[in-house]
PDB file of N, CA and C in Angstrom:
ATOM      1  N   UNK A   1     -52.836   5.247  17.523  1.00  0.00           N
ATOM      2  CA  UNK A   1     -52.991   3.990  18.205  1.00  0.00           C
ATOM      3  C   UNK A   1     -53.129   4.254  19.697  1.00  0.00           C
ATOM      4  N   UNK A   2     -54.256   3.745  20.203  1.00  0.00           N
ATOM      5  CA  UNK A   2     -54.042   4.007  21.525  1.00  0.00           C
ATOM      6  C   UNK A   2     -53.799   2.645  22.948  1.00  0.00           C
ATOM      7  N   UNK A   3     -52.987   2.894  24.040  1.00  0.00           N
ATOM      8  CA  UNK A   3     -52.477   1.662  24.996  1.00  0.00           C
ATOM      9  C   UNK A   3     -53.753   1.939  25.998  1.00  0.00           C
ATOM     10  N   UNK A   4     -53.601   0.648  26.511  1.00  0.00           N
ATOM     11  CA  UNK A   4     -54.677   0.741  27.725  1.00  0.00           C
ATOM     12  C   UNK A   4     -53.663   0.787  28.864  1.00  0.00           C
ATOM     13  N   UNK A   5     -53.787   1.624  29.793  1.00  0.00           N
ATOM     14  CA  UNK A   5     -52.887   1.592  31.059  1.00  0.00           C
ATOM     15  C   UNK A   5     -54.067   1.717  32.251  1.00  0.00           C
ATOM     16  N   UNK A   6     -53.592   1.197  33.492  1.00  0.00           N
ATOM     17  CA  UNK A   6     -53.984   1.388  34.596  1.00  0.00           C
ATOM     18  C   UNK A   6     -53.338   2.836  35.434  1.00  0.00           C
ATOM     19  N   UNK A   7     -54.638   4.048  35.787  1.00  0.00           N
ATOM     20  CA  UNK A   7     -53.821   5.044  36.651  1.00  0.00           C
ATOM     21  C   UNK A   7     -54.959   4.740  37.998  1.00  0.00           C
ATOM     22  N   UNK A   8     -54.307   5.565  39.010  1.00  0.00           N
ATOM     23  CA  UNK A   8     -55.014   5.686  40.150  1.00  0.00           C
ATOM     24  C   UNK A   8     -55.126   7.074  40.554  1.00  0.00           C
ATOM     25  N   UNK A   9     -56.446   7.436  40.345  1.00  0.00           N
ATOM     26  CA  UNK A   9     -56.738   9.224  40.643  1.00  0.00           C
ATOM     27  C   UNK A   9     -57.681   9.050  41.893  1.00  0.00           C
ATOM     28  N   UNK A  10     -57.438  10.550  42.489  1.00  0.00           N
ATOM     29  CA  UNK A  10     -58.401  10.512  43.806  1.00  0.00           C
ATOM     30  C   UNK A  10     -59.561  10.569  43.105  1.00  0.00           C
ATOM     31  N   UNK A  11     -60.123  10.205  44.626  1.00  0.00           N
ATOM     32  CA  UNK A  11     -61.572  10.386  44.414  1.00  0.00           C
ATOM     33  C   UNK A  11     -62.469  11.136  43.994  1.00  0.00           C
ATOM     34  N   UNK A  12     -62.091  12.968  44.451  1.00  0.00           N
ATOM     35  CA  UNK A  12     -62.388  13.929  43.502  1.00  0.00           C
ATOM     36  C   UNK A  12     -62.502  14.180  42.433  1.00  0.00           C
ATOM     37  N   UNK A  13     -61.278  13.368  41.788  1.00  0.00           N
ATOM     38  CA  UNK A  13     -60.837  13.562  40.691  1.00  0.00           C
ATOM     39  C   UNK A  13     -61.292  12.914  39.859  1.00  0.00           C
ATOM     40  N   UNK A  14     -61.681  11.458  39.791  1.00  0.00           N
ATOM     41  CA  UNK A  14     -62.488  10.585  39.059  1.00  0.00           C
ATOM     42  C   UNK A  14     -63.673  11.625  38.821  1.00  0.00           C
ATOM     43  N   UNK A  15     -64.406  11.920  40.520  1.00  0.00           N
ATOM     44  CA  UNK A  15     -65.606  12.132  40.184  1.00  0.00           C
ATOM     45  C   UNK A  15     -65.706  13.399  38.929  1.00  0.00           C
ATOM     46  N   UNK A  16     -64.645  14.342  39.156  1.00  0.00           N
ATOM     47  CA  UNK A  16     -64.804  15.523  38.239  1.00  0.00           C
ATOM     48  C   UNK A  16     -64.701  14.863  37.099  1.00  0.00           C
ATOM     49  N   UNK A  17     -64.203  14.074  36.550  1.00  0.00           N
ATOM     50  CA  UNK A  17     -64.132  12.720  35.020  1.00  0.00           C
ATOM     51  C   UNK A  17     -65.130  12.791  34.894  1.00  0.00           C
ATOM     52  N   UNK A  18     -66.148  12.014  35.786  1.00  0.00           N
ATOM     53  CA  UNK A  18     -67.193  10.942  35.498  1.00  0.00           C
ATOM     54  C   UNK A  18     -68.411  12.204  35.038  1.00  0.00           C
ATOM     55  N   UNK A  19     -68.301  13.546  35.865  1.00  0.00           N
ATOM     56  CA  UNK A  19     -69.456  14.298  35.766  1.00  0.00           C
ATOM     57  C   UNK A  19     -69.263  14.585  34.178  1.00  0.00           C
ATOM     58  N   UNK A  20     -67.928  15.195  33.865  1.00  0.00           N
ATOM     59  CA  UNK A  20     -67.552  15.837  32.350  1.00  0.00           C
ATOM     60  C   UNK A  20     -67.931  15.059  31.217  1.00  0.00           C
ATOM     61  N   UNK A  21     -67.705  13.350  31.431  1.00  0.00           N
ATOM     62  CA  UNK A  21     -68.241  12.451  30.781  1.00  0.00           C
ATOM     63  C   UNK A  21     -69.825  12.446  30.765  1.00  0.00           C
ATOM     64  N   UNK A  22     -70.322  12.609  31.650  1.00  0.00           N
ATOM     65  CA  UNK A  22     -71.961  12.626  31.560  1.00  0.00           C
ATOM     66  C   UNK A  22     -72.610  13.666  31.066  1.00  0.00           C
ATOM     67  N   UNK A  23     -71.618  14.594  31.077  1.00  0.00           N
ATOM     68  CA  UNK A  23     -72.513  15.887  30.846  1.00  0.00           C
ATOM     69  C   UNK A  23     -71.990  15.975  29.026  1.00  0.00           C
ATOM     70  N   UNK A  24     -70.998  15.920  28.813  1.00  0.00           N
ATOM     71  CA  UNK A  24     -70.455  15.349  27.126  1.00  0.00           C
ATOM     72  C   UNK A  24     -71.074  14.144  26.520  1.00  0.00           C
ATOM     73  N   UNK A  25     -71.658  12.935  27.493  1.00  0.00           N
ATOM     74  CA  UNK A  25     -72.009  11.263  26.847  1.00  0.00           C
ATOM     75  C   UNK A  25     -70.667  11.265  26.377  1.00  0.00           C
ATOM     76  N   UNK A  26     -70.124  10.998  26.981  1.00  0.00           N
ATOM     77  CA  UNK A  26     -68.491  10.648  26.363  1.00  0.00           C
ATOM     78  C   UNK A  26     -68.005   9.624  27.347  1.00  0.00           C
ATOM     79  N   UNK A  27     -66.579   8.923  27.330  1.00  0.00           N
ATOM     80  CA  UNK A  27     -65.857   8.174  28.217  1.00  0.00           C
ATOM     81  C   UNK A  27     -65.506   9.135  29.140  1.00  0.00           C
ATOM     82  N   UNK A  28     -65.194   8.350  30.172  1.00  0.00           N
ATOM     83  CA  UNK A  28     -63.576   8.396  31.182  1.00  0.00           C
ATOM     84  C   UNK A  28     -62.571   8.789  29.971  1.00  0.00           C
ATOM     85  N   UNK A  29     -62.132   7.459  29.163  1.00  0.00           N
ATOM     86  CA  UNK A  29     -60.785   7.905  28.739  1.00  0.00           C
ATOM     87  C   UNK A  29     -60.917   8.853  27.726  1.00  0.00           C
ATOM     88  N   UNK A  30     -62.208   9.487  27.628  1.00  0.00           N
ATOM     89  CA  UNK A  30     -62.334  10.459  25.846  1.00  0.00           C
ATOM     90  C   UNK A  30     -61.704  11.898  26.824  1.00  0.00           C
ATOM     91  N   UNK A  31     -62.363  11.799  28.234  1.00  0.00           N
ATOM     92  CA  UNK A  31     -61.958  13.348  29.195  1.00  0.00           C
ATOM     93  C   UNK A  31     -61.072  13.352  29.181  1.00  0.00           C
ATOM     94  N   UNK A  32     -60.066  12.546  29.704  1.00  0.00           N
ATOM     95  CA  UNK A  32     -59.167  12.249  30.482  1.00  0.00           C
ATOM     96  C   UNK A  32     -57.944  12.795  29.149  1.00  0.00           C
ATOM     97  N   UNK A  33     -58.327  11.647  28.301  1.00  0.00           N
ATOM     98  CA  UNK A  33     -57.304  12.438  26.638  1.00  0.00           C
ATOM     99  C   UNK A  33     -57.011  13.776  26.133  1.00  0.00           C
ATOM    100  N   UNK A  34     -58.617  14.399  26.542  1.00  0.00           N
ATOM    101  CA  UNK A  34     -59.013  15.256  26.483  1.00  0.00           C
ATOM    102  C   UNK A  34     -58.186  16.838  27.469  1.00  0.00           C
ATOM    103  N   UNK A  35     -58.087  16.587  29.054  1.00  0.00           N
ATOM    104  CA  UNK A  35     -57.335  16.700  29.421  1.00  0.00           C
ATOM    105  C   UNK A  35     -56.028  16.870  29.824  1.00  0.00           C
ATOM    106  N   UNK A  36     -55.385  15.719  29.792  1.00  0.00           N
ATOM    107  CA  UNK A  36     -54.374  15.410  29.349  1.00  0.00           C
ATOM    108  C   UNK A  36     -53.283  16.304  28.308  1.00  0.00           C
ATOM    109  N   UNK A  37     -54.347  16.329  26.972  1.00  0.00           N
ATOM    110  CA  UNK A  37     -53.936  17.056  25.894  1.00  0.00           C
ATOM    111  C   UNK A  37     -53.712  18.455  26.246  1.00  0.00           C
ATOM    112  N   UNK A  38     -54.581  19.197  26.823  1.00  0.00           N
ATOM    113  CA  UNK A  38     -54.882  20.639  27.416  1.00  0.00           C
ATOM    114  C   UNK A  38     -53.763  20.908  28.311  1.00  0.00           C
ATOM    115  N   UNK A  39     -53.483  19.964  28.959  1.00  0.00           N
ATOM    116  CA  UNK A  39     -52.265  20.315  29.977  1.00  0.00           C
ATOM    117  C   UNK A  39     -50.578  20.291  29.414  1.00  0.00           C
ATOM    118  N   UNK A  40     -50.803  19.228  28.440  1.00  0.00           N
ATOM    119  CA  UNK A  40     -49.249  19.089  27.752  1.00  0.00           C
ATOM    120  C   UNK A  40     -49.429  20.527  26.808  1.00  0.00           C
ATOM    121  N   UNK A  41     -50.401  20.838  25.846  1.00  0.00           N
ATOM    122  CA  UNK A  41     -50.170  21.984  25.257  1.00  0.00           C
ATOM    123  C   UNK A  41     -49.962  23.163  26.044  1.00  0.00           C
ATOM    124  N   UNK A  42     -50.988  23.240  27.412  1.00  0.00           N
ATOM    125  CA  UNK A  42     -50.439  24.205  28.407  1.00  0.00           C
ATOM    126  C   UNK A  42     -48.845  24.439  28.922  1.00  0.00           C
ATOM    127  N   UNK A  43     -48.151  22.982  29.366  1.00  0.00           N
ATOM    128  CA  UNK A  43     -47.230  22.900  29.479  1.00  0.00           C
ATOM    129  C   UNK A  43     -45.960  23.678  28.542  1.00  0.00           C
ATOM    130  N   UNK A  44     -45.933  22.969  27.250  1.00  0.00           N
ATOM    131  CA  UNK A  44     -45.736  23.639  25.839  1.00  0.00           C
ATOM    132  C   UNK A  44     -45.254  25.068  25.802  1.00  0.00           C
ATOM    133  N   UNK A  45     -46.633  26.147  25.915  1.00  0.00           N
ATOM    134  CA  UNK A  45     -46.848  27.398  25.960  1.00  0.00           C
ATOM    135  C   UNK A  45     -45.722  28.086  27.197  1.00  0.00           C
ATOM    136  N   UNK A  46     -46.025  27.273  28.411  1.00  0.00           N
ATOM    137  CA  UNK A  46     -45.201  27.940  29.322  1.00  0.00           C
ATOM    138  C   UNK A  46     -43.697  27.835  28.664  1.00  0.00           C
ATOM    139  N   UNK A  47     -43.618  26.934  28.453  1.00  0.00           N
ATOM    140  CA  UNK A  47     -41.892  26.488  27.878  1.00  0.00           C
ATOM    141  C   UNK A  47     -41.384  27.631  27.230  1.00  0.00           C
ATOM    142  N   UNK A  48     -42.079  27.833  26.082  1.00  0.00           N
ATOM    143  CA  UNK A  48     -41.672  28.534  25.633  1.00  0.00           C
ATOM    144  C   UNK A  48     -41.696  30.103  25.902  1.00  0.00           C
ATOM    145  N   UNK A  49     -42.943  30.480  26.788  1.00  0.00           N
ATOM    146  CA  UNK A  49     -43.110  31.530  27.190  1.00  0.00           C
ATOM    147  C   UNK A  49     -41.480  32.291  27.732  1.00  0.00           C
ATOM    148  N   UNK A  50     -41.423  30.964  28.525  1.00  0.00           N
ATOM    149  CA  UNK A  50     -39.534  30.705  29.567  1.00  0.00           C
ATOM    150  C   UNK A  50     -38.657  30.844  28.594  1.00  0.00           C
ATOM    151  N   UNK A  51     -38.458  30.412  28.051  1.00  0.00           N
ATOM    152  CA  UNK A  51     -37.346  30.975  26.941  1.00  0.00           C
ATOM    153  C   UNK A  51     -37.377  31.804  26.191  1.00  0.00           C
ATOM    154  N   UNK A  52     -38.539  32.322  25.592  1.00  0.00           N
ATOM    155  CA  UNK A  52     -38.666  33.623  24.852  1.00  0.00           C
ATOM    156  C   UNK A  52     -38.339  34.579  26.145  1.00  0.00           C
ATOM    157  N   UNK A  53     -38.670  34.334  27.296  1.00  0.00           N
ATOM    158  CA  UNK A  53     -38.047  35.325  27.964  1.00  0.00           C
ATOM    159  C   UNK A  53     -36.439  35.336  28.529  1.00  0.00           C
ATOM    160  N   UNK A  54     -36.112  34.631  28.494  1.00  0.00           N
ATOM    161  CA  UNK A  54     -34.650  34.425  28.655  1.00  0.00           C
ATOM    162  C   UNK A  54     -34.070  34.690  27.427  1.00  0.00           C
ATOM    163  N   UNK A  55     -34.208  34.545  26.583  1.00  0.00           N
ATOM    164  CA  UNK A  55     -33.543  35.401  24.929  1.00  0.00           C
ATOM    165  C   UNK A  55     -33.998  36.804  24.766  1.00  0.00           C
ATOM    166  N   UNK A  56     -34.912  37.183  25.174  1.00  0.00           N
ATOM    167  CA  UNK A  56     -34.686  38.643  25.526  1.00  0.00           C
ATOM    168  C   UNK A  56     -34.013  39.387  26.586  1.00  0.00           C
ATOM    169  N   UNK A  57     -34.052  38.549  27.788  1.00  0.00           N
ATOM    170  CA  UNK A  57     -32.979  39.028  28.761  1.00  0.00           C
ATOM    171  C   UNK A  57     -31.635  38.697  28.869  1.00  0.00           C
ATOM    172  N   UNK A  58     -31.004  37.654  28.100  1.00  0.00           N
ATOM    173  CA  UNK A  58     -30.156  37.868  27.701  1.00  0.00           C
ATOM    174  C   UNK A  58     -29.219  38.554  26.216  1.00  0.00           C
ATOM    175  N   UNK A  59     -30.667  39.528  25.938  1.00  0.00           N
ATOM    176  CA  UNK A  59     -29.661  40.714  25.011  1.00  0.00           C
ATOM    177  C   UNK A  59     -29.066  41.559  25.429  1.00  0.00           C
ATOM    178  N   UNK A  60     -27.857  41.963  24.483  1.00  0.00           N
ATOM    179  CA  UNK A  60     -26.869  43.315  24.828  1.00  0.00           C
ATOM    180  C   UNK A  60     -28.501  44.340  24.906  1.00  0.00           C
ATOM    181  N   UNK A  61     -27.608  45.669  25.662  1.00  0.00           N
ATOM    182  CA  UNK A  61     -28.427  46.715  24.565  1.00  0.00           C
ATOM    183  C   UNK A  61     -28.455  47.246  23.340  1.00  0.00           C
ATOM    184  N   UNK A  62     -27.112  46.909  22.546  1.00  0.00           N
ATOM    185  CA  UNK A  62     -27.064  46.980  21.276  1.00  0.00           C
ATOM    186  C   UNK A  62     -28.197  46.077  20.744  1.00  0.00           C
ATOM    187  N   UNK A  63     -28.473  44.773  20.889  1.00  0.00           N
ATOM    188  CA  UNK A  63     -29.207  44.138  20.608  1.00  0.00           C
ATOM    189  C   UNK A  63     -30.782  44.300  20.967  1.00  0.00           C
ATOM    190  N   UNK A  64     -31.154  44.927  22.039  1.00  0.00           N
ATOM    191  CA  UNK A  64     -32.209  45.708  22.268  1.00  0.00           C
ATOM    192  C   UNK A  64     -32.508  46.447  21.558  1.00  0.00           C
ATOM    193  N   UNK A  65     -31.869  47.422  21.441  1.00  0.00           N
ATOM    194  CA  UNK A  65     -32.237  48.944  20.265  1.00  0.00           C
ATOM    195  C   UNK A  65     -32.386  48.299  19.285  1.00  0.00           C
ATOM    196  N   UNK A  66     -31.471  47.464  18.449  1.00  0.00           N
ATOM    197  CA  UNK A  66     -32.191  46.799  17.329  1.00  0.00           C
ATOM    198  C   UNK A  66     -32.871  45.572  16.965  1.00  0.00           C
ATOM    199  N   UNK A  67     -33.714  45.292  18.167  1.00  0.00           N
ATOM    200  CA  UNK A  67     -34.629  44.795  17.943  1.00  0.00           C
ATOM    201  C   UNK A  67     -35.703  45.416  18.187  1.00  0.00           C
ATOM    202  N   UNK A  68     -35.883  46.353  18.907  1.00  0.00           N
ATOM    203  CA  UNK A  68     -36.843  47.507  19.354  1.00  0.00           C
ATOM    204  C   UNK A  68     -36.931  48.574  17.790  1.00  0.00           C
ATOM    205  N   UNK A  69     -35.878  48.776  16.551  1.00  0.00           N
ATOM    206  CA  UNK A  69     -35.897  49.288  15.620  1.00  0.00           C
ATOM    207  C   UNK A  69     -36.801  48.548  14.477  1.00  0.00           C
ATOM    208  N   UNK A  70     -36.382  46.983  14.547  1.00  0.00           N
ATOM    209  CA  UNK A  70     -36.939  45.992  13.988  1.00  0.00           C
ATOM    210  C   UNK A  70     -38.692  46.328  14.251  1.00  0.00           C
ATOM    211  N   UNK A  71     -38.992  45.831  15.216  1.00  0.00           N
ATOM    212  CA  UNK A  71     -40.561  45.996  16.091  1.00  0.00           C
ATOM    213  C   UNK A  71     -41.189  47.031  15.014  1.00  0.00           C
ATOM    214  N   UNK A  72     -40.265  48.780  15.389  1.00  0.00           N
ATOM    215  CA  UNK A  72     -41.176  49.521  14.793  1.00  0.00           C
ATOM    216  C   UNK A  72     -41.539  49.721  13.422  1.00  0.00           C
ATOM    217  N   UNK A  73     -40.505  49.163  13.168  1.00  0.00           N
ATOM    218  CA  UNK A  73     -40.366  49.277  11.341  1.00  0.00           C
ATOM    219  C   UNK A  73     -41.375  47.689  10.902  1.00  0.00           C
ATOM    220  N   UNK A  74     -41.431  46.738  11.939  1.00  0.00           N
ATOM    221  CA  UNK A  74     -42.603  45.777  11.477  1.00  0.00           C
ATOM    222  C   UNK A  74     -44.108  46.575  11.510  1.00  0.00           C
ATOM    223  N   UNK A  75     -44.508  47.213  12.889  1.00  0.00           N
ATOM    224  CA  UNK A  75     -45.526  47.776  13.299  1.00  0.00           C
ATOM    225  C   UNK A  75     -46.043  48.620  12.518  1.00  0.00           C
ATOM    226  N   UNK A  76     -45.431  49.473  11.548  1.00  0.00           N
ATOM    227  CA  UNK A  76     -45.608  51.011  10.031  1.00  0.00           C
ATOM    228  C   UNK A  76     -46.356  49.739   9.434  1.00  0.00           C
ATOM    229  N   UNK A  77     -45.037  48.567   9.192  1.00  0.00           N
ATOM    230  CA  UNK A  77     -45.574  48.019   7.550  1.00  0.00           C
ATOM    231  C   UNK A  77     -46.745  46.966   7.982  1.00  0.00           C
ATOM    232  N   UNK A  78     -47.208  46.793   9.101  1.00  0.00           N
ATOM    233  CA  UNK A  78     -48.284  46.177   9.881  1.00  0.00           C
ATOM    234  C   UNK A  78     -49.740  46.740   9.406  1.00  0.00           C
ATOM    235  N   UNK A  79     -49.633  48.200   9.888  1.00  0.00           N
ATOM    236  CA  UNK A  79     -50.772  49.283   9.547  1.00  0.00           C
ATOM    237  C   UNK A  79     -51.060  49.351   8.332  1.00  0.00           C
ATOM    238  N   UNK A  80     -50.115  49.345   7.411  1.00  0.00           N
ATOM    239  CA  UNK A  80     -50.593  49.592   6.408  1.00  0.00           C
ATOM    240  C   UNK A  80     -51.282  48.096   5.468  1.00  0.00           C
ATOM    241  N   UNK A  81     -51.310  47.390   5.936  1.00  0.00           N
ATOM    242  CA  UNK A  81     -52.388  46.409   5.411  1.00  0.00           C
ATOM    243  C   UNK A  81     -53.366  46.005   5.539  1.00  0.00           C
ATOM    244  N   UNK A  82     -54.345  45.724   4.265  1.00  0.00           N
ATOM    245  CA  UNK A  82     -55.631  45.406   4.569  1.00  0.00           C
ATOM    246  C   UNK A  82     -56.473  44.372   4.506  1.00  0.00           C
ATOM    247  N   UNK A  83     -55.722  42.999   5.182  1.00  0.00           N
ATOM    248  CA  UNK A  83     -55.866  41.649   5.023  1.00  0.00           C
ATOM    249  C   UNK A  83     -57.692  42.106   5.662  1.00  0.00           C
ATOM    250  N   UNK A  84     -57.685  42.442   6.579  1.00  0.00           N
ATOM    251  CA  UNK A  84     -59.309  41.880   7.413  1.00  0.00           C
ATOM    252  C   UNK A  84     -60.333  43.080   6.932  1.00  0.00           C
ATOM    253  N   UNK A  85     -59.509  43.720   6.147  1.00  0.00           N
ATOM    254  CA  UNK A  85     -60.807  45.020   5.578  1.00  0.00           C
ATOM    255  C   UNK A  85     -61.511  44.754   3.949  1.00  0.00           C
ATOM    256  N   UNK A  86     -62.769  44.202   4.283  1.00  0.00           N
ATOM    257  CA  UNK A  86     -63.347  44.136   2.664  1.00  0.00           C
ATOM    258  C   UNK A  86     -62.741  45.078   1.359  1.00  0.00           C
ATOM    259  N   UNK A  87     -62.557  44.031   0.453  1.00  0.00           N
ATOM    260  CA  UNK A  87     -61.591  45.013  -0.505  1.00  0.00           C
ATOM    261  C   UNK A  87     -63.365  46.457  -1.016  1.00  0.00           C
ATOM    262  N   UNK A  88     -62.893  47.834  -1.585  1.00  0.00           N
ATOM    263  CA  UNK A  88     -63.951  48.461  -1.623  1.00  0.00           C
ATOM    264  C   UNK A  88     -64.785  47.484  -2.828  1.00  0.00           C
ATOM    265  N   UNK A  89     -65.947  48.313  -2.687  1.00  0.00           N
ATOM    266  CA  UNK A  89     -66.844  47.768  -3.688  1.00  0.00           C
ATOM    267  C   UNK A  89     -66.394  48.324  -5.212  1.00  0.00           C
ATOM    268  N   UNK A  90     -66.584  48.608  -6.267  1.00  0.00           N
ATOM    269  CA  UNK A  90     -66.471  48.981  -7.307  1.00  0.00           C
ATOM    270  C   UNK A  90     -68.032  49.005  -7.724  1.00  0.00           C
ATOM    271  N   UNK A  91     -67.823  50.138  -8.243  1.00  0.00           N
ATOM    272  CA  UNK A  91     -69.755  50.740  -9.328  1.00  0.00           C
ATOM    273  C   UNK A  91     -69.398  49.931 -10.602  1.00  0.00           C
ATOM    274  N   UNK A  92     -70.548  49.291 -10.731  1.00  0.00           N
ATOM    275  CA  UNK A  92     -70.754  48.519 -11.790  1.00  0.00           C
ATOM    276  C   UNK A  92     -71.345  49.753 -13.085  1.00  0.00           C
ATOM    277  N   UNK A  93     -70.803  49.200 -14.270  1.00  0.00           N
ATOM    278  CA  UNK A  93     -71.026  50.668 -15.456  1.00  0.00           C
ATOM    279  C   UNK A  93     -72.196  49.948 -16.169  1.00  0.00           C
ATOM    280  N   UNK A  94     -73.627  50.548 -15.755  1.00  0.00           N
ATOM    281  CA  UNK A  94     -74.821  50.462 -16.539  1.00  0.00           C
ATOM    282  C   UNK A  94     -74.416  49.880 -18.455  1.00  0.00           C
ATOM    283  N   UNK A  95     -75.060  48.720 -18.266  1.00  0.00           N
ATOM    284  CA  UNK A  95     -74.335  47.961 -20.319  1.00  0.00           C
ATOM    285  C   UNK A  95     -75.436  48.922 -20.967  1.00  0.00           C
ATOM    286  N   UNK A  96     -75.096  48.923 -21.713  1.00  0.00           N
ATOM    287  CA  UNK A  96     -75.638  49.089 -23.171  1.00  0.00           C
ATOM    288  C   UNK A  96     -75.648  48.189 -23.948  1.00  0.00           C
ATOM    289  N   UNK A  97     -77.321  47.906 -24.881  1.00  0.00           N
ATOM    290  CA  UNK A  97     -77.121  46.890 -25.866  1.00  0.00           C
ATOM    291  C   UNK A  97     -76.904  47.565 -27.157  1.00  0.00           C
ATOM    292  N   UNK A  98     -75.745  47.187 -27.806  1.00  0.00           N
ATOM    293  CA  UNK A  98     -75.722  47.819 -29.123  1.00  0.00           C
ATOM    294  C   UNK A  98     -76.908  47.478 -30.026  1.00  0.00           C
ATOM    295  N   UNK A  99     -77.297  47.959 -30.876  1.00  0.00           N
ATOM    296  CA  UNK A  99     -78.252  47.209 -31.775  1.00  0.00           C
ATOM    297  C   UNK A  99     -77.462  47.146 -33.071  1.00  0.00           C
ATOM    298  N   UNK A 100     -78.057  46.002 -33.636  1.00  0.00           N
ATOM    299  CA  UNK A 100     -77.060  45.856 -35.147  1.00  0.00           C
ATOM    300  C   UNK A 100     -78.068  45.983 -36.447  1.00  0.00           C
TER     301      UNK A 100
END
Protein backbone atom coordinates (compact mmCIF):
# COMPACT_ATOMS: atom_id res chain seq x y z
CA UNK A 1 0.00 0.00 0.00
CA UNK A 2 1.45 3.09 -0.70
CA UNK A 3 0.87 7.01 1.37
CA UNK A 4 1.20 10.12 -0.47
CA UNK A 5 3.44 12.51 1.60
CA UNK A 6 4.78 15.90 0.89
CA UNK A 7 8.97 16.14 1.02
CA UNK A 8 11.05 19.14 0.16
CA UNK A 9 14.43 18.27 -1.73
CA UNK A 10 16.94 20.75 -3.14
CA UNK A 11 17.05 21.73 -6.21
CA UNK A 12 19.83 19.49 -7.35
CA UNK A 13 18.30 16.95 -6.08
CA UNK A 14 14.88 16.97 -7.69
CA UNK A 15 16.72 17.69 -10.77
CA UNK A 16 18.94 14.39 -10.40
CA UNK A 17 15.02 12.64 -9.88
CA UNK A 18 13.59 14.21 -12.75
CA UNK A 19 16.69 13.28 -15.19
CA UNK A 20 16.62 9.33 -13.76
CA UNK A 21 12.88 9.47 -14.38
CA UNK A 22 13.32 10.54 -18.01
CA UNK A 23 15.94 8.57 -18.84
CA UNK A 24 13.86 5.22 -17.15
CA UNK A 25 10.04 6.92 -18.45
CA UNK A 26 9.33 6.32 -14.97
CA UNK A 27 7.94 8.72 -12.00
CA UNK A 28 9.47 11.00 -9.45
CA UNK A 29 8.00 8.69 -6.90
CA UNK A 30 9.02 5.19 -8.90
CA UNK A 31 13.08 6.90 -8.37
CA UNK A 32 12.69 8.18 -5.40
CA UNK A 33 11.22 4.43 -3.96
CA UNK A 34 13.66 3.29 -5.86
CA UNK A 35 16.26 5.09 -3.98
CA UNK A 36 15.11 5.22 -0.97
CA UNK A 37 15.10 1.37 -1.00
CA UNK A 38 18.97 1.30 -2.01
CA UNK A 39 19.83 3.41 0.87
CA UNK A 40 17.80 1.58 3.71
CA UNK A 41 19.31 -1.78 2.35
CA UNK A 42 22.67 0.11 2.27
CA UNK A 43 22.01 1.24 5.65
CA UNK A 44 21.11 -2.52 6.70
CA UNK A 45 24.53 -3.89 5.36
CA UNK A 46 26.51 -1.32 7.31
CA UNK A 47 24.62 -2.39 10.54
CA UNK A 48 25.49 -5.31 10.39
CA UNK A 49 28.84 -5.03 8.93
CA UNK A 50 29.18 -2.98 12.78
CA UNK A 51 28.31 -5.72 14.66
CA UNK A 52 29.77 -8.56 12.96
CA UNK A 53 32.66 -6.59 13.79
CA UNK A 54 32.20 -6.00 17.29
CA UNK A 55 31.47 -9.89 17.94
CA UNK A 56 34.64 -10.61 16.65
CA UNK A 57 36.42 -8.09 18.66
CA UNK A 58 34.95 -8.88 21.42
CA UNK A 59 36.35 -12.57 21.45
CA UNK A 60 38.65 -14.20 24.03
CA UNK A 61 41.57 -15.71 22.23
CA UNK A 62 40.40 -18.93 23.23
CA UNK A 63 37.52 -18.04 21.22
CA UNK A 64 39.61 -16.87 18.31
CA UNK A 65 41.65 -20.05 17.86
CA UNK A 66 38.45 -21.75 17.74
CA UNK A 67 36.88 -20.04 15.52
CA UNK A 68 39.90 -19.68 13.29
CA UNK A 69 39.89 -23.90 13.72
CA UNK A 70 36.20 -23.81 12.73
CA UNK A 71 37.07 -21.49 9.36
CA UNK A 72 39.67 -24.10 8.38
CA UNK A 73 37.96 -27.18 8.84
CA UNK A 74 34.83 -25.28 6.86
CA UNK A 75 37.38 -24.15 4.02
CA UNK A 76 38.87 -28.45 3.39
CA UNK A 77 35.10 -29.39 3.36
CA UNK A 78 34.42 -26.18 1.03
CA UNK A 79 37.04 -27.51 -1.67
CA UNK A 80 35.95 -30.47 -1.84
CA UNK A 81 32.63 -29.78 -3.52
CA UNK A 82 31.31 -29.70 -6.76
CA UNK A 83 28.12 -27.65 -6.70
CA UNK A 84 29.32 -25.19 -9.88
CA UNK A 85 31.33 -28.00 -11.77
CA UNK A 86 29.23 -29.92 -14.53
CA UNK A 87 28.66 -33.34 -13.17
CA UNK A 88 31.25 -35.54 -15.86
CA UNK A 89 29.69 -36.73 -18.90
CA UNK A 90 29.21 -40.54 -18.99
CA UNK A 91 29.87 -42.70 -22.57
CA UNK A 92 26.78 -43.82 -23.67
CA UNK A 93 27.12 -47.99 -24.46
CA UNK A 94 26.41 -48.41 -28.33
CA UNK A 95 22.52 -50.77 -28.08
CA UNK A 96 22.27 -53.65 -29.74
CA UNK A 97 19.10 -54.93 -31.35
CA UNK A 98 18.54 -58.42 -30.36
CA UNK A 99 16.80 -60.22 -33.10
CA UNK A 100 14.13 -62.80 -32.18
Amino acid sequence: MKTKISISLDSEVLAAVDRRAAREKTTRSAVMAQWLRGAARQAELQRLEEETAAYYDAMTPAEKADDAEWAEFATRAARKLTIDEPEPRRRSRARTRRRR
